[in-house]
Protein backbone atom coordinates (compact mmCIF):
# COMPACT_ATOMS: atom_id res chain seq x y z
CA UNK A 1 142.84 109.02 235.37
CA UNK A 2 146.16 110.48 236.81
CA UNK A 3 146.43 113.32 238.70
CA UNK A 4 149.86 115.48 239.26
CA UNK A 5 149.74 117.89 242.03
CA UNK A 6 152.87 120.30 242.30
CA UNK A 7 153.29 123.65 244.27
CA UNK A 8 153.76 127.02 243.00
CA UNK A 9 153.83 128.82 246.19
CA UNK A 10 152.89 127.41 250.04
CA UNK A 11 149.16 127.56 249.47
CA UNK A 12 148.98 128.08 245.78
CA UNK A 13 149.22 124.50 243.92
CA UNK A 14 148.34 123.01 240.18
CA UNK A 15 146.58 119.76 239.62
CA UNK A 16 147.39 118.68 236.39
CA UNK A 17 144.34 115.96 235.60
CA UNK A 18 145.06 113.41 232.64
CA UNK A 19 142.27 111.24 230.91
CA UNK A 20 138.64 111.10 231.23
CA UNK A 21 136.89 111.94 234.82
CA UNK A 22 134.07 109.76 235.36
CA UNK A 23 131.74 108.05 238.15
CA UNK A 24 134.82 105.38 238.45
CA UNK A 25 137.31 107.88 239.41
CA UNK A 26 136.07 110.99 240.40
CA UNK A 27 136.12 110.18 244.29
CA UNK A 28 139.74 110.30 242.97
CA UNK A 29 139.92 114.33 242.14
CA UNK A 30 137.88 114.71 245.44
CA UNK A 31 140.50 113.41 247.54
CA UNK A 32 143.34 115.73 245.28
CA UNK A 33 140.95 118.53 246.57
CA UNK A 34 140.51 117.89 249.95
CA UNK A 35 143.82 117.18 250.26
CA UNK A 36 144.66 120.74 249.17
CA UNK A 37 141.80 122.09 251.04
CA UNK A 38 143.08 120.29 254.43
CA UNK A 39 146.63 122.18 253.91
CA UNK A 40 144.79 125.26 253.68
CA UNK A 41 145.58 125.91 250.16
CA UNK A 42 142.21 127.94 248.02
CA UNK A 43 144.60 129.17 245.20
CA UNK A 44 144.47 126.67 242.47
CA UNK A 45 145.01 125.69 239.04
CA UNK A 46 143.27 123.05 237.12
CA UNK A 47 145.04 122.32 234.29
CA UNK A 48 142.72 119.68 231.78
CA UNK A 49 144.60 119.80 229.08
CA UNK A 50 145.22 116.31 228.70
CA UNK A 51 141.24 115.41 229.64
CA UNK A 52 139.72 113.39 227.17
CA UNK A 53 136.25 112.89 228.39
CA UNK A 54 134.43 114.83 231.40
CA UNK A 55 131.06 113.26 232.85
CA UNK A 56 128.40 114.90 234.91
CA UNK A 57 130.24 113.52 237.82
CA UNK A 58 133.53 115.24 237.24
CA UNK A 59 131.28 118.64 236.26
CA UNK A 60 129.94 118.41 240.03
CA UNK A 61 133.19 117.85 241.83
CA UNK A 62 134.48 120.45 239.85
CA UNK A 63 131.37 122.45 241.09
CA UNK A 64 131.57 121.60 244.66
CA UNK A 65 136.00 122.38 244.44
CA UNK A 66 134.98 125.97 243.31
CA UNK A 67 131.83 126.64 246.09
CA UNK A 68 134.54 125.57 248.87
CA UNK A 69 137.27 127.74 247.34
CA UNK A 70 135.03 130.78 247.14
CA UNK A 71 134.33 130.31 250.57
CA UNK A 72 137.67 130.43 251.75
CA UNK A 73 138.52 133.30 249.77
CA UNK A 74 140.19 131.50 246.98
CA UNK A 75 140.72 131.21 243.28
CA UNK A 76 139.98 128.23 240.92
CA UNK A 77 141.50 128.70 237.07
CA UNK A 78 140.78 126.01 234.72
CA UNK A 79 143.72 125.94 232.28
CA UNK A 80 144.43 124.11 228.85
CA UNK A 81 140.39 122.81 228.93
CA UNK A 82 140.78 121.45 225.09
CA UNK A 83 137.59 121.65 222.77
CA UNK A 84 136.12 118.54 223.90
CA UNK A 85 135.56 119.20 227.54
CA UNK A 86 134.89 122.87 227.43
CA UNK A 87 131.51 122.00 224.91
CA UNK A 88 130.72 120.00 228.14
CA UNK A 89 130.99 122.88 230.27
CA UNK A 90 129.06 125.41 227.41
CA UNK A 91 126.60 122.90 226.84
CA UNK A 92 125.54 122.76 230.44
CA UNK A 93 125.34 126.61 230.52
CA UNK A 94 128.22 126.98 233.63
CA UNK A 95 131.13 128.69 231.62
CA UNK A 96 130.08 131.81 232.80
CA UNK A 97 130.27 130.34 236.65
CA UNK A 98 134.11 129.49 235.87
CA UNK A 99 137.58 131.07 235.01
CA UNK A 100 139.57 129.34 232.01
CA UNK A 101 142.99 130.41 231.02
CA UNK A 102 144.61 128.99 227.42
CA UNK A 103 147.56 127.46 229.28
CA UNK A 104 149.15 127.13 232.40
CA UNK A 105 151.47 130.53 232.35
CA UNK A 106 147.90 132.59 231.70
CA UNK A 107 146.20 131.25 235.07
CA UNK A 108 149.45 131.56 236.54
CA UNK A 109 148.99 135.30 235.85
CA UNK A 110 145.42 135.30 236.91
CA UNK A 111 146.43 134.16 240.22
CA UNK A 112 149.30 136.35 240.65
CA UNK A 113 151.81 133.66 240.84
């Protein structure tokens, strides 16, 4: 898994995730997270387009991102989640519990950046 982190504003950021998320590299997109979360930054984009396979591991770090964003007054938008991983995320009955956007420019607008 790679993971691109780039700055749209001072505490708004994307994280641009690429290939599957799994028990072997999700401490991985923890540390992208609390790395964000240690700058002060709670505006974020997800963007998963280029995920190819999500595990149950991934779903809870994902999970545990959004609880400390909400907290802090934040947003989370998951954008470009392709077919594959958002049946993960309907299967498991937890779309309603997130935001998606179709691409990167529509959670930019969700945000407000």
């Amino acid at each position: 898994m790679k993971i691109h982190a780039a700055s749209l504003a001072p505490k708004s950021w994307v994280l641009a995730v690429e290939g599957p998320i799994d028990v072997s590299n999700v401490s991985k997109l923890k540390d992208a997270f609390d790395a964000l979360f240690a700058k002060g930054v709670y505006q974020i984009i997800l963007d998963l387009e280029k995920v190819t396979f999500i595990a149950s591991a991934g779903l809870g770090c994902l999970l545990t991102a959004r609880d400390v964003v909400l907290k802090n007054a934040g947003d989370l938008v998951f954008a470009g989640t392709n077919s594959t991983v958002r049946e993960v995320f309907d299967l498991l009955g937890i779309t309603s519990l997130l935001r998606f956007a179709r691409d990167l420019a529509e959670a930019r607008a969700q945000l407000g950046k």
